[in-house]
N, C-alpha and C. Protein backbone atom coordinates (compact mmCIF):
# COMPACT_ATOMS: atom_id res chain seq x y z
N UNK A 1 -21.69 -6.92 -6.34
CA UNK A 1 -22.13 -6.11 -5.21
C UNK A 1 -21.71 -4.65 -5.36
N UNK A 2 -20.67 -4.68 -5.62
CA UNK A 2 -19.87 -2.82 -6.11
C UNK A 2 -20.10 -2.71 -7.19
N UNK A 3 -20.26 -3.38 -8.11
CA UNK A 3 -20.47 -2.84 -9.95
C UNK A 3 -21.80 -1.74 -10.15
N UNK A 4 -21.15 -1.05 -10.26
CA UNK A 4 -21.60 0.85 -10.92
C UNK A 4 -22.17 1.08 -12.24
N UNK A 5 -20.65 1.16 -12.57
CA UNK A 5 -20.22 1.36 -14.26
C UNK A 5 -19.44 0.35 -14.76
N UNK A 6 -19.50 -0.04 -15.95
CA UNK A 6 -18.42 -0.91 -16.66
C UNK A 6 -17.43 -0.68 -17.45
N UNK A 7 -16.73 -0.40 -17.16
CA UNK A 7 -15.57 -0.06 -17.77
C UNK A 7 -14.91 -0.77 -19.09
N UNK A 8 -14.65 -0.08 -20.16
CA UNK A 8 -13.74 -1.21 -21.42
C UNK A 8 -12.62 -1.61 -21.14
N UNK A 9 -12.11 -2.39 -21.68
CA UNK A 9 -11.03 -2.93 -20.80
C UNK A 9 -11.36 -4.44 -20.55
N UNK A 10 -10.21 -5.38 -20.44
CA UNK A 10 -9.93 -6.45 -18.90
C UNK A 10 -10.38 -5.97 -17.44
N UNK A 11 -10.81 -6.75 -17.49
CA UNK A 11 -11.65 -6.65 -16.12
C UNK A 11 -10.79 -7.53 -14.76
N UNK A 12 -9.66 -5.89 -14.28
CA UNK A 12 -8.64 -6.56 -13.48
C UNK A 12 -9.28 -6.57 -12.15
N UNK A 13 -10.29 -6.44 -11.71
CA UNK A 13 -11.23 -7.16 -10.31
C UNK A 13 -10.45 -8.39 -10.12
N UNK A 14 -11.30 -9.01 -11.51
CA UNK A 14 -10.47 -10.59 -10.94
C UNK A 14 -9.08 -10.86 -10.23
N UNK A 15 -8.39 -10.14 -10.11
CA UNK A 15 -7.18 -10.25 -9.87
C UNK A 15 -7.44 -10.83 -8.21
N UNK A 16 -8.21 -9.83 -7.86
CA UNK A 16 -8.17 -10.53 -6.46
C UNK A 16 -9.09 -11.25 -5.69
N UNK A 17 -9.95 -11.93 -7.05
CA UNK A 17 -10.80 -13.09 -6.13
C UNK A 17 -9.71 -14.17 -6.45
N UNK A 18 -8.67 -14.12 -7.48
CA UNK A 18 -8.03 -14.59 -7.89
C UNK A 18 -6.37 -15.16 -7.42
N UNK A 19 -5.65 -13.93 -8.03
CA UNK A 19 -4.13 -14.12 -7.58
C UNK A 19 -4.30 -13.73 -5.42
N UNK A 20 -5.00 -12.83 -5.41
CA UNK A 20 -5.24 -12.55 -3.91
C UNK A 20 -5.15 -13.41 -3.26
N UNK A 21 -6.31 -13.80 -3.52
CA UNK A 21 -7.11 -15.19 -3.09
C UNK A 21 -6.57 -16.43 -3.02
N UNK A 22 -5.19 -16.57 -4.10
CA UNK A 22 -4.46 -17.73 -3.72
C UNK A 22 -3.48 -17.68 -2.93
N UNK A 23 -2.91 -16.14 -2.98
CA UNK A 23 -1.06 -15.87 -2.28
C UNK A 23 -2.59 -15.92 -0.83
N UNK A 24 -3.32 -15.60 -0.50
CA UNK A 24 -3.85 -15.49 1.15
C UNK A 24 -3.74 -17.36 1.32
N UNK A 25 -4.34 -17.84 0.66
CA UNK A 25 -4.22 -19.17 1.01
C UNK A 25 -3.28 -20.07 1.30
N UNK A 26 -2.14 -19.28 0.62
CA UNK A 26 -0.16 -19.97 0.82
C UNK A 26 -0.09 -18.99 2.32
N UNK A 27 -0.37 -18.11 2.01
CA UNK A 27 0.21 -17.12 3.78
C UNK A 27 -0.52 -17.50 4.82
N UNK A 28 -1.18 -18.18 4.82
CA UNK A 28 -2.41 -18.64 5.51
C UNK A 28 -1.52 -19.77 6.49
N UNK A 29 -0.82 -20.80 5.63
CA UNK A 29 0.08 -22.02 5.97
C UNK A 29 1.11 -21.54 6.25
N UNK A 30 1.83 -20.13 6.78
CA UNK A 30 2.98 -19.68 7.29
C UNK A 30 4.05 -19.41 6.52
N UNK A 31 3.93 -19.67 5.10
CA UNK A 31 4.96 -18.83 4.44
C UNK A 31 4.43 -18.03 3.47
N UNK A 32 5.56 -17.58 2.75
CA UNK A 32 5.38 -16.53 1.68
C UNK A 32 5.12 -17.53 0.14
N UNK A 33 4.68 -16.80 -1.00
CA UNK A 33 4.53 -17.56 -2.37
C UNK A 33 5.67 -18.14 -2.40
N UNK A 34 6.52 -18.80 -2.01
CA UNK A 34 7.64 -18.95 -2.90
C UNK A 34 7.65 -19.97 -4.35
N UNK A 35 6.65 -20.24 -4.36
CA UNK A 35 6.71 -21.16 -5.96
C UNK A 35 5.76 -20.22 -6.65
N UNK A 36 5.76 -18.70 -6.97
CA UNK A 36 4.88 -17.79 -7.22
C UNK A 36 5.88 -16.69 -8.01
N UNK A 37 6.24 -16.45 -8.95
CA UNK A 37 6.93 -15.50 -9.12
C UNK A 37 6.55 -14.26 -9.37
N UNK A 38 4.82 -14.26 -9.78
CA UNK A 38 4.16 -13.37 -9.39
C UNK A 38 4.32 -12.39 -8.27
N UNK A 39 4.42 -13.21 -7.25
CA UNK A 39 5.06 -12.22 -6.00
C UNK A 39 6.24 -11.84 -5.83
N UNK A 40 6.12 -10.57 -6.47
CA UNK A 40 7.48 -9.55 -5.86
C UNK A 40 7.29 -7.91 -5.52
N UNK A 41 6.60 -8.56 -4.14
CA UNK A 41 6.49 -7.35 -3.20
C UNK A 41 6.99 -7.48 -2.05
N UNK A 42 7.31 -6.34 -0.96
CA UNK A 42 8.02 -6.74 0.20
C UNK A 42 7.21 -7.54 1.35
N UNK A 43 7.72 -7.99 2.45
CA UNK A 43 7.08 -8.74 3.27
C UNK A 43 5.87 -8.31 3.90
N UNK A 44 5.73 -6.85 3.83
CA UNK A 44 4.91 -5.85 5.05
C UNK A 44 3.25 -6.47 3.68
N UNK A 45 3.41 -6.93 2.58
CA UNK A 45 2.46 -7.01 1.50
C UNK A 45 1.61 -8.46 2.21
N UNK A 46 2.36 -9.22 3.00
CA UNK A 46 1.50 -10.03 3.30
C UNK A 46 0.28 -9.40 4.34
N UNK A 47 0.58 -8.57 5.22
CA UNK A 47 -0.38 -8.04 5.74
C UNK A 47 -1.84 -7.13 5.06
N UNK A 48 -1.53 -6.91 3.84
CA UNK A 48 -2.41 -6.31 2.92
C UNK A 48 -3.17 -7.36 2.22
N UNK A 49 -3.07 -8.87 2.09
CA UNK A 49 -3.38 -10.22 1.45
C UNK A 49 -4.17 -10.25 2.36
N UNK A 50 -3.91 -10.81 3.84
CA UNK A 50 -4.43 -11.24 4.61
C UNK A 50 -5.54 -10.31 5.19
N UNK A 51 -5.77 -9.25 5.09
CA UNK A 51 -6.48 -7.81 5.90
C UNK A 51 -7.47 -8.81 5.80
N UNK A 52 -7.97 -9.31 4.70
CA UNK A 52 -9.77 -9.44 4.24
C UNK A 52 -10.17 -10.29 5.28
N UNK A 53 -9.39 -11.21 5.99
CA UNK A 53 -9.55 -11.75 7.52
C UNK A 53 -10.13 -11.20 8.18
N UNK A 54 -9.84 -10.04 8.91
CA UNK A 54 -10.98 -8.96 9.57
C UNK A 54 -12.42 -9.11 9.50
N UNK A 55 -12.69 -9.41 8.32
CA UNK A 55 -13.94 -9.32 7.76
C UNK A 55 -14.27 -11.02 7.42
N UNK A 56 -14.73 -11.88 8.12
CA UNK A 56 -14.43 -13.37 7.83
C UNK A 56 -16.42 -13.55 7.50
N UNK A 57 -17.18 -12.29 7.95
CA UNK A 57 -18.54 -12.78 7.45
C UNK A 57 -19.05 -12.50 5.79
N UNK A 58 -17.54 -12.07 5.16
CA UNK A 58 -17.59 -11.90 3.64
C UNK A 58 -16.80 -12.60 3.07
N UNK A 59 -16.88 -12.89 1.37
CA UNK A 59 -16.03 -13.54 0.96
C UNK A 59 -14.78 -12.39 0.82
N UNK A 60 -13.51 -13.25 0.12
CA UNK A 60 -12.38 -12.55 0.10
C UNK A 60 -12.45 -11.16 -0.71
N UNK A 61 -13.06 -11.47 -2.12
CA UNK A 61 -12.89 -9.97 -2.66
C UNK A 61 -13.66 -9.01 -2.30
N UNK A 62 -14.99 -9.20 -1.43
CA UNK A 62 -16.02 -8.54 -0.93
C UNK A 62 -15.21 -7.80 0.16
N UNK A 63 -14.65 -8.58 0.88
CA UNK A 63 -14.04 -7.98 1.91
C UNK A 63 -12.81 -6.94 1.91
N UNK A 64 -11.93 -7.70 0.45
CA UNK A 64 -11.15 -6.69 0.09
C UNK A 64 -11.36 -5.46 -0.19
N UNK A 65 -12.70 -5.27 -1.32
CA UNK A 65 -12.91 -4.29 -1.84
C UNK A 65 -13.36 -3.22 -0.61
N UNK A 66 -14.08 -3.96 0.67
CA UNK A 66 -14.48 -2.65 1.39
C UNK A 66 -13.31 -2.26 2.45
N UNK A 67 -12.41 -3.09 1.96
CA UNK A 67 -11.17 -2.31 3.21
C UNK A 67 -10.45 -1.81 2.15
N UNK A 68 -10.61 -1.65 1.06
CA UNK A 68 -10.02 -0.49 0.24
C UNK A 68 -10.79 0.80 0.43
N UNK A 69 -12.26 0.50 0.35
CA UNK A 69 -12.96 1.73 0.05
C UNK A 69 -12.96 2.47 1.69
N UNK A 70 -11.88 1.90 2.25
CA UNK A 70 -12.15 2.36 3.75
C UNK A 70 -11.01 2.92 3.82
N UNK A 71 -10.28 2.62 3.21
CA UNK A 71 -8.47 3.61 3.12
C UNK A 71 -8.96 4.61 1.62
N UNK A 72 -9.42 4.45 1.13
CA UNK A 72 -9.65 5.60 0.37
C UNK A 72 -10.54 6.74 0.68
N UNK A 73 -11.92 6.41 1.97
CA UNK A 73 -12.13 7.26 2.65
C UNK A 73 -11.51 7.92 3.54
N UNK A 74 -10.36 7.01 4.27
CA UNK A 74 -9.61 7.56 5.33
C UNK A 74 -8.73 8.59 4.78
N UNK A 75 -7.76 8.38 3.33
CA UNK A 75 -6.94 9.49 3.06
C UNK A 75 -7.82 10.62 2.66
N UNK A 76 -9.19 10.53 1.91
CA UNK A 76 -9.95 11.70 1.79
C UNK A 76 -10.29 11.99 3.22
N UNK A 77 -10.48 11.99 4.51
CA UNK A 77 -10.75 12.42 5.97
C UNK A 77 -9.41 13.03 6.17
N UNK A 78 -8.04 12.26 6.28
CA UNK A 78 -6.96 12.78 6.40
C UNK A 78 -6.43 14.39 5.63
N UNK A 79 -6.91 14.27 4.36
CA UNK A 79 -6.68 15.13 3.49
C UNK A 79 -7.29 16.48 3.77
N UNK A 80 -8.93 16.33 3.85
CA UNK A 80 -9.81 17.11 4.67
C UNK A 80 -9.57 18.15 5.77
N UNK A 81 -9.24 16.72 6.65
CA UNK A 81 -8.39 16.88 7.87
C UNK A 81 -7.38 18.40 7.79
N UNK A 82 -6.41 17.66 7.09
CA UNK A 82 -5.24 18.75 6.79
C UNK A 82 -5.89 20.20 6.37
N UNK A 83 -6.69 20.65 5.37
CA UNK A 83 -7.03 21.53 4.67
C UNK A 83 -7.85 22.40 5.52
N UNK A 84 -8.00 21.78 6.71
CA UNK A 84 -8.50 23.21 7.71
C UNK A 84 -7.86 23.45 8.79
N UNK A 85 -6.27 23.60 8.33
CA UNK A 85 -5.27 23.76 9.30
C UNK A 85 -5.29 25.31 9.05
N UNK A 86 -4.50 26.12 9.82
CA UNK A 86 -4.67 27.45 9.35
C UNK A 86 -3.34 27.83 7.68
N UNK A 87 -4.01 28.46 7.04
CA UNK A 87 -3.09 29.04 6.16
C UNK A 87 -2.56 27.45 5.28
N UNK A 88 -3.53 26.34 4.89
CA UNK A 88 -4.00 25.45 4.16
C UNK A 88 -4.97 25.46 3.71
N UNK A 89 -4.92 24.78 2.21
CA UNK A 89 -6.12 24.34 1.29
C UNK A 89 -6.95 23.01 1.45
N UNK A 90 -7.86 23.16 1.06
CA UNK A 90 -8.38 21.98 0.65
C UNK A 90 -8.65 21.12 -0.66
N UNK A 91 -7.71 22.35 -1.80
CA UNK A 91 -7.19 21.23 -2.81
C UNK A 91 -6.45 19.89 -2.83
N UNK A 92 -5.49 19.18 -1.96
CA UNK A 92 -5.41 18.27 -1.73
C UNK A 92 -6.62 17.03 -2.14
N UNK A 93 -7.58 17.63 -1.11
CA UNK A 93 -8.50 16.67 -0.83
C UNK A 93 -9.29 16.44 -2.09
N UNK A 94 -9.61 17.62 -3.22
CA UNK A 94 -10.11 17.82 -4.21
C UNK A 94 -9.77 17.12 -5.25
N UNK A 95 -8.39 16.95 -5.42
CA UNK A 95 -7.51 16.10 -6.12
C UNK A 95 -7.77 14.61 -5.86
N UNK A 96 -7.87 14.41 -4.60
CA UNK A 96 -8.18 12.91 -4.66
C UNK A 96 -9.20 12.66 -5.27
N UNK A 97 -10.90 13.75 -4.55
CA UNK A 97 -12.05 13.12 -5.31
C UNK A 97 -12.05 12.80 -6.66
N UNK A 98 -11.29 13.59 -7.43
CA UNK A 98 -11.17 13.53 -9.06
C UNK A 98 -10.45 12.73 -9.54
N UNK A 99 -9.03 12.30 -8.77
CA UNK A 99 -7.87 11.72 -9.16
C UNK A 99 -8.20 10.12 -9.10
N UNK A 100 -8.92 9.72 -8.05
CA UNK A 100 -9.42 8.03 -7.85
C UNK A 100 -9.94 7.79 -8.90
N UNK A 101 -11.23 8.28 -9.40
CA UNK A 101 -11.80 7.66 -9.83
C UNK A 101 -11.48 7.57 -11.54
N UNK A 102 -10.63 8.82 -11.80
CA UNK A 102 -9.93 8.45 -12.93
C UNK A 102 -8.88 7.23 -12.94
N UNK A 103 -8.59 6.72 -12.64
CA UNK A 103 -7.62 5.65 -12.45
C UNK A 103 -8.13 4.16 -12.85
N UNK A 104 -9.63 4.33 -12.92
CA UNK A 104 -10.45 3.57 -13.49
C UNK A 104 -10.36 2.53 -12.28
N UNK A 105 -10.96 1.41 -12.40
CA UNK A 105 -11.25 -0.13 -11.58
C UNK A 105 -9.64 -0.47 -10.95
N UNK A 106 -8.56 -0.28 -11.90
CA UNK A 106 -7.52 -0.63 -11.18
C UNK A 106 -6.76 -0.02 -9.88
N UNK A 107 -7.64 0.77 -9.81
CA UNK A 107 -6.98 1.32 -8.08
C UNK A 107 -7.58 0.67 -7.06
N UNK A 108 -8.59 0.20 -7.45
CA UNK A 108 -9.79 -0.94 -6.09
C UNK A 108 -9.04 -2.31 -6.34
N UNK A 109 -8.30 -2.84 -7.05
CA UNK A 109 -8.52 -3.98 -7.48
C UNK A 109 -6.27 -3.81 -6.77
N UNK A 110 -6.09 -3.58 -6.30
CA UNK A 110 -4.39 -3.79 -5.90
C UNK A 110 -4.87 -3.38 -4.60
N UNK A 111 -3.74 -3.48 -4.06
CA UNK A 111 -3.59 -2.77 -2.26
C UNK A 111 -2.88 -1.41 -2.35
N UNK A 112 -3.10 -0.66 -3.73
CA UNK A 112 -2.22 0.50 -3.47
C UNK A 112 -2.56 1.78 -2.26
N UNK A 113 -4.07 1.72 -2.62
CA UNK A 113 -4.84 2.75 -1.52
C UNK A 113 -4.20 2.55 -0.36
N UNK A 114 -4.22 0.73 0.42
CA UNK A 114 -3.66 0.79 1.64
C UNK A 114 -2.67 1.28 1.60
N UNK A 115 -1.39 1.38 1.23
CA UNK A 115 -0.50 2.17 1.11
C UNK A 115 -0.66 3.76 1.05
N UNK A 116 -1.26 3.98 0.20
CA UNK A 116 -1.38 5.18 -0.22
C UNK A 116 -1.80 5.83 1.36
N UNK A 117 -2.80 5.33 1.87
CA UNK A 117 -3.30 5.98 3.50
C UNK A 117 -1.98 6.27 3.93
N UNK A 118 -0.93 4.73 4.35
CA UNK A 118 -0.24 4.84 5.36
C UNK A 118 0.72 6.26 4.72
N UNK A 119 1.00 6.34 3.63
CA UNK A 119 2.10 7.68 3.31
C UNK A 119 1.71 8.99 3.32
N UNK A 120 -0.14 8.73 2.99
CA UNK A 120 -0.31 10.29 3.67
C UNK A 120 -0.63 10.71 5.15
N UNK A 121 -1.02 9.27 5.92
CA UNK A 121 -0.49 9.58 7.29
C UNK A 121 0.81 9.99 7.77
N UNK A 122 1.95 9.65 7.20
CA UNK A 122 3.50 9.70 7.50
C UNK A 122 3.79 11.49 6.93
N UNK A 123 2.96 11.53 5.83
CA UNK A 123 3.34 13.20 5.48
C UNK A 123 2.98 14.03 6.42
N UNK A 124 1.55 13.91 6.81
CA UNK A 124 0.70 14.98 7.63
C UNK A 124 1.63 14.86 9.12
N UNK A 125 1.78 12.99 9.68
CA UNK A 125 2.34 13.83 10.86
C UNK A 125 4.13 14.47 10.79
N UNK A 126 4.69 14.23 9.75
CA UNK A 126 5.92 14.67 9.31
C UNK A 126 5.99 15.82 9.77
N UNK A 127 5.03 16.79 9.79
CA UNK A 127 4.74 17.97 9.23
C UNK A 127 5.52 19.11 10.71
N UNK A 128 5.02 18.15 12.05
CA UNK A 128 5.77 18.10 13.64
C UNK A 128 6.53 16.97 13.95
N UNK A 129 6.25 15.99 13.35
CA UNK A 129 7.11 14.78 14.04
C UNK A 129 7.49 14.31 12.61
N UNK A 130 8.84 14.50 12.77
CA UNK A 130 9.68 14.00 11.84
C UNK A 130 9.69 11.89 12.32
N UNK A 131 9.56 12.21 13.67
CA UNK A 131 9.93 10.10 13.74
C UNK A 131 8.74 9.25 13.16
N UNK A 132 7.99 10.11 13.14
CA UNK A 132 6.49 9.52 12.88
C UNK A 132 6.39 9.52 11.69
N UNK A 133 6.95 10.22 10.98
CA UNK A 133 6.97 10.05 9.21
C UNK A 133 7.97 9.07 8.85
N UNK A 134 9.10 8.97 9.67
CA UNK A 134 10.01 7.89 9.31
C UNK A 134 9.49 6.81 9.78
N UNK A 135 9.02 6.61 10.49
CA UNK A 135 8.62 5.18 10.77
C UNK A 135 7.43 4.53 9.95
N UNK A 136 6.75 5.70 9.86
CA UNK A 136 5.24 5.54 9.04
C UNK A 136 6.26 5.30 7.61
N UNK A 137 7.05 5.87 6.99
CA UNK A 137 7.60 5.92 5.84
C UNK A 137 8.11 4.27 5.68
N UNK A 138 8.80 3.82 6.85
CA UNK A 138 9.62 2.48 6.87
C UNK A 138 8.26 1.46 6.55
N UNK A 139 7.16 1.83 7.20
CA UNK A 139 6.36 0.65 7.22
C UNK A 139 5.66 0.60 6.02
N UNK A 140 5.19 1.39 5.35
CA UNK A 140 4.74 1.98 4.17
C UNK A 140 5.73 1.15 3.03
N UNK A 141 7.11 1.40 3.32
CA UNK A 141 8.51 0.89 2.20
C UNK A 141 7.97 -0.75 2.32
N UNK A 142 7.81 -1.39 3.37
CA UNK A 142 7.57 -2.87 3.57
C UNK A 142 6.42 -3.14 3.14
N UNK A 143 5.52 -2.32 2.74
CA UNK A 143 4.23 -2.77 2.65
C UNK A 143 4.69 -2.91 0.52
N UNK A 144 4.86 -1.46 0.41
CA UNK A 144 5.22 -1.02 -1.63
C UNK A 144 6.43 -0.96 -1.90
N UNK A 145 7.15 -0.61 -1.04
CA UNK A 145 8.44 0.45 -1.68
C UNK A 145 8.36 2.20 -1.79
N UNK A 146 7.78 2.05 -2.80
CA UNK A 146 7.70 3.18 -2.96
C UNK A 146 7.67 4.57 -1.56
N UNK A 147 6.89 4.29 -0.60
CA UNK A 147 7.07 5.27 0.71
C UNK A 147 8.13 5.84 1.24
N UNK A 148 9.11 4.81 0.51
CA UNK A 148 10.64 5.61 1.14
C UNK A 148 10.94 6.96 0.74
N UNK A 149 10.32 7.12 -0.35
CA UNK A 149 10.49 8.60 -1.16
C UNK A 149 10.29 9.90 -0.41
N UNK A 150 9.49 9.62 0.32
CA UNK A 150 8.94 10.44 1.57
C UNK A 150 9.92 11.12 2.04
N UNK A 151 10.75 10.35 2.44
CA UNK A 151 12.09 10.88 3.41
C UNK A 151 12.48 11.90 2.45
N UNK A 152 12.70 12.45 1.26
CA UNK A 152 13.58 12.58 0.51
C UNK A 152 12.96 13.77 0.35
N UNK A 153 12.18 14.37 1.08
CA UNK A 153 11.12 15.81 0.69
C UNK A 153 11.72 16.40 2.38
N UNK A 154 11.83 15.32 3.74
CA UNK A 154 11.61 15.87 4.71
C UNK A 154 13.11 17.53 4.65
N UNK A 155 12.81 18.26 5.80
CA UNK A 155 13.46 19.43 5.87
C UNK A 155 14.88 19.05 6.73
N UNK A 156 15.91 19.84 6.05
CA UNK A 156 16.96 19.50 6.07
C UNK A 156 17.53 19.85 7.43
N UNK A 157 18.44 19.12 8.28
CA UNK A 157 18.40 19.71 9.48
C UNK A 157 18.34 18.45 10.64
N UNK A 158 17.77 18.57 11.44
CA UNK A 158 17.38 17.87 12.48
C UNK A 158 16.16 17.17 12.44
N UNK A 159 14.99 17.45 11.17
CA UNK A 159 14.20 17.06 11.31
C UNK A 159 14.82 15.88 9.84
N UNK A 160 15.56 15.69 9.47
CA UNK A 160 16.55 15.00 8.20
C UNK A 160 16.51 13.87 8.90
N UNK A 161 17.60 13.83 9.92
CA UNK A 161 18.30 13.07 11.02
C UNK A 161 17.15 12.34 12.03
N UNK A 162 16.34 12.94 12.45
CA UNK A 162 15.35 12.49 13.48
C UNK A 162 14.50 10.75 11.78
N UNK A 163 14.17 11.62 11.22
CA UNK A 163 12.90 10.74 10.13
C UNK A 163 13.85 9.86 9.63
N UNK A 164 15.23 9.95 8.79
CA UNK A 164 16.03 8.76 8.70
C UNK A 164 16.17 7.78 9.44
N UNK A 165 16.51 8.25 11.00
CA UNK A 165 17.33 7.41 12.01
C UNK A 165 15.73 6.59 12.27
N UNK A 166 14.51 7.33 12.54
CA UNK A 166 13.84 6.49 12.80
C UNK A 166 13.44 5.53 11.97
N UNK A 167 13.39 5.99 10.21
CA UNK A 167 12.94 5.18 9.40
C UNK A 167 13.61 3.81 9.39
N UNK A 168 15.16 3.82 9.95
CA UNK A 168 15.89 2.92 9.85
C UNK A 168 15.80 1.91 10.52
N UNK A 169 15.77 2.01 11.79
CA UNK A 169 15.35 1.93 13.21
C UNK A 169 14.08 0.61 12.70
N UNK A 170 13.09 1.71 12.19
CA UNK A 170 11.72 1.12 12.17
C UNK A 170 11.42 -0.23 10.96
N UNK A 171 12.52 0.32 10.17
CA UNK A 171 12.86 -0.69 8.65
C UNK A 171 13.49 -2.08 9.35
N UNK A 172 14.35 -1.92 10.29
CA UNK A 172 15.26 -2.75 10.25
C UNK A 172 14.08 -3.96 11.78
N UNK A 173 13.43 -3.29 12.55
CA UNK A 173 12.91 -3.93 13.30
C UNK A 173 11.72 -4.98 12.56
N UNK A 174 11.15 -4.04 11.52
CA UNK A 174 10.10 -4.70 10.74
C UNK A 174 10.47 -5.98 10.00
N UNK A 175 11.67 -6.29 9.46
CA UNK A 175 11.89 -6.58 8.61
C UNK A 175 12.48 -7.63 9.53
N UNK A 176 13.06 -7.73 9.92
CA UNK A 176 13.28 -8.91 11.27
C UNK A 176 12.23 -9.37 11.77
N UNK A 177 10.92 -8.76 12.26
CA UNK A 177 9.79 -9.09 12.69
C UNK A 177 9.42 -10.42 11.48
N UNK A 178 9.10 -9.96 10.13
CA UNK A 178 8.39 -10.13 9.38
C UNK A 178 9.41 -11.89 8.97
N UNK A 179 10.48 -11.50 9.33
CA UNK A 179 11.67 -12.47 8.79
C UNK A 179 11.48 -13.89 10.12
N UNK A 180 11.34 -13.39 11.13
CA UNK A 180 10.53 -14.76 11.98
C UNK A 180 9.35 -15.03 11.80
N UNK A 181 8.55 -14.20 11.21
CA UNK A 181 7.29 -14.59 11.53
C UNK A 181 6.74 -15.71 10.59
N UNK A 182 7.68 -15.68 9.45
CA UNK A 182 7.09 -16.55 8.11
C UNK A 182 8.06 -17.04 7.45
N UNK A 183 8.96 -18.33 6.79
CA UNK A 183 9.97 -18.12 6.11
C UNK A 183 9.89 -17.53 4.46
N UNK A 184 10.22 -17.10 3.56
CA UNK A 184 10.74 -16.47 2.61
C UNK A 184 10.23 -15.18 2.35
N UNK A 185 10.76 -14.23 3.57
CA UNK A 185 10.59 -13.28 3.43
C UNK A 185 11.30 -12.09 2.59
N UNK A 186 12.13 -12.35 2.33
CA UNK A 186 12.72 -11.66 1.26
C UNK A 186 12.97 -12.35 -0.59
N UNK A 187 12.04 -13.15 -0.38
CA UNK A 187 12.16 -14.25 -1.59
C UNK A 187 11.86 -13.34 -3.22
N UNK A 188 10.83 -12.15 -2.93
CA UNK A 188 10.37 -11.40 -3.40
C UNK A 188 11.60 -10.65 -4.81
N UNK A 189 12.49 -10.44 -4.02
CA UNK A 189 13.95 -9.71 -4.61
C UNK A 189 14.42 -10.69 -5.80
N UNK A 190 14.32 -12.25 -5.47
CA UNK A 190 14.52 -13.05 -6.96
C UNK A 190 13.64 -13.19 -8.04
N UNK A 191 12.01 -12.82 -7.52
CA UNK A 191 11.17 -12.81 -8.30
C UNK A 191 10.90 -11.61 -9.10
N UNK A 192 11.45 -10.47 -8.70
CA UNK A 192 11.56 -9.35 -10.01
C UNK A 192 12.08 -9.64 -11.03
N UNK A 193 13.41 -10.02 -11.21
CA UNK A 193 13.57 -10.45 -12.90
C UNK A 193 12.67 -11.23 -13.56
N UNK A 194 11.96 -12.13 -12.96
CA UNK A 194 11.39 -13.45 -13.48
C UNK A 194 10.00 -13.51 -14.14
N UNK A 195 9.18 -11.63 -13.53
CA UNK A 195 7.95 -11.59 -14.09
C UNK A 195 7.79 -10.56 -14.97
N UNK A 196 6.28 -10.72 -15.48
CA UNK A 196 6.24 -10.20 -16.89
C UNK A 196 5.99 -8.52 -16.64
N UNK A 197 4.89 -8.03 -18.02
CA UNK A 197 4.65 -6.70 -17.90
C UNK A 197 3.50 -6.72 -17.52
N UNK A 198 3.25 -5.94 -16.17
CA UNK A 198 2.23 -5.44 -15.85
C UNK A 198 1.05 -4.77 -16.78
N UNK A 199 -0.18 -5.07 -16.42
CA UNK A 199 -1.07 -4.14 -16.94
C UNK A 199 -1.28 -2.56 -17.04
N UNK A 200 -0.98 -1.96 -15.66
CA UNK A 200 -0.92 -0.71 -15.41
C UNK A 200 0.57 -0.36 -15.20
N UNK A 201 1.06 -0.96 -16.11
CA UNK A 201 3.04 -0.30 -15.94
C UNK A 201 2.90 0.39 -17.35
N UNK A 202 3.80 1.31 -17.77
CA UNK A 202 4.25 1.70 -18.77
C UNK A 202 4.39 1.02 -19.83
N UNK A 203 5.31 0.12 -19.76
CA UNK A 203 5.53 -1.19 -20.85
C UNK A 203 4.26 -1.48 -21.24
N UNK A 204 3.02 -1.23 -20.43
CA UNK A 204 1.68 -2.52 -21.11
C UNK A 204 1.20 -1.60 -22.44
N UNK A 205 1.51 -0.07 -22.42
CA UNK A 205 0.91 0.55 -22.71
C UNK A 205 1.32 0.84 -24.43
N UNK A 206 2.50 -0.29 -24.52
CA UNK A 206 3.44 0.21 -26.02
C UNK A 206 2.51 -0.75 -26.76
């Protein structure tokens, strides 16, 4: 239904009619992979498995793929957005159009985009509300990790203190949330040693 161009390469689509498609079917029955060592992402990742729910008159990767292409429009709107603030560009936004699609098939085919939205929502409103980037930052960390980084740019001061305390705040509520809602929610942390090398990691590339 989405095929364009074909790319050389493994054809990592499959991944999520696939590995997706099975961790949704274990989260489905109330817990996390835990006989999966594949899975080692944080808990906030089950909500990115499950999204394609929303969409129950498509199959799973159909559905996936267009709630990606819907966070990848949203950070290009967001981006946009930003670039007609006064005394802002709209290189940002320029960067994305060019930057996605170099990345080849493997940026549609993970949940990074969803992420990727929630951290450039957390930057833009950072920008006045420091709590709103920390919290957006905390939820973002539960979803990848990676979002925590965020904090680590904010301005030193009061707006430091405000985005920490909330990120913390917001980390620590989530993560309790996520910790009743399903058991092995932190199961994720034993399964990093245990798996291999990624395709799009560094290592694949030696």
């Amino acid at each position: 239904m989405f095929k364009v161009v074909t790319v050389p390469g493994p054809d990592v689509t499959v991944d999520v009619s696939v590995i997706y498609r099975g961790w949704y079917e274990v989260l489905l029955t109330g817990t996390y992979p835990l006989d999966d060592v594949t899975w080692q992402y944080p808990p906030g990742a089950a909500l990115a498995v499950l999204s394609p729910a929303l969409l129950p008159f498509w199959e799973y990767a159909t559905a996936f793929f267009v709630l990606v292409l819907v966070c990848d429009a949203l950070v290009l709107g967001l981006l946009l957005h930003a670039g007609r603030r006064p005394g802002t560009r709209a290189a940002g936004a320029w960067v994305w159009v060019v930057g996605v699609p170099l990345l080849g098939p493997t940026v549609y085919a993970r949940y990074d985009l969803m992420v990727t939205a929630v951290a450039v929502a957390a930057l833009l409103a950072g920008v006045r509300r420091p709590r709103a980037l920390g919290a957006l930052a905390a939820f973002g960390a539960l979803l990848k990790g990676w979002p925590v980084l965020l904090l680590v740019g904010v301005r030193k001061g009061r707006p430091t203190r405000a985005a920490w305390t909330s990120a913390v705040l917001s980390a620590a509520g989530l993560a309790a949330a996520f910790a009743l809602w399903m058991p092995g929610t932190f199961a994720f942390l034993a399964f990093q040693r245990d798996r291999g090398t990624e395709i799009e990691s560094l290592g694949a590339l030696v």
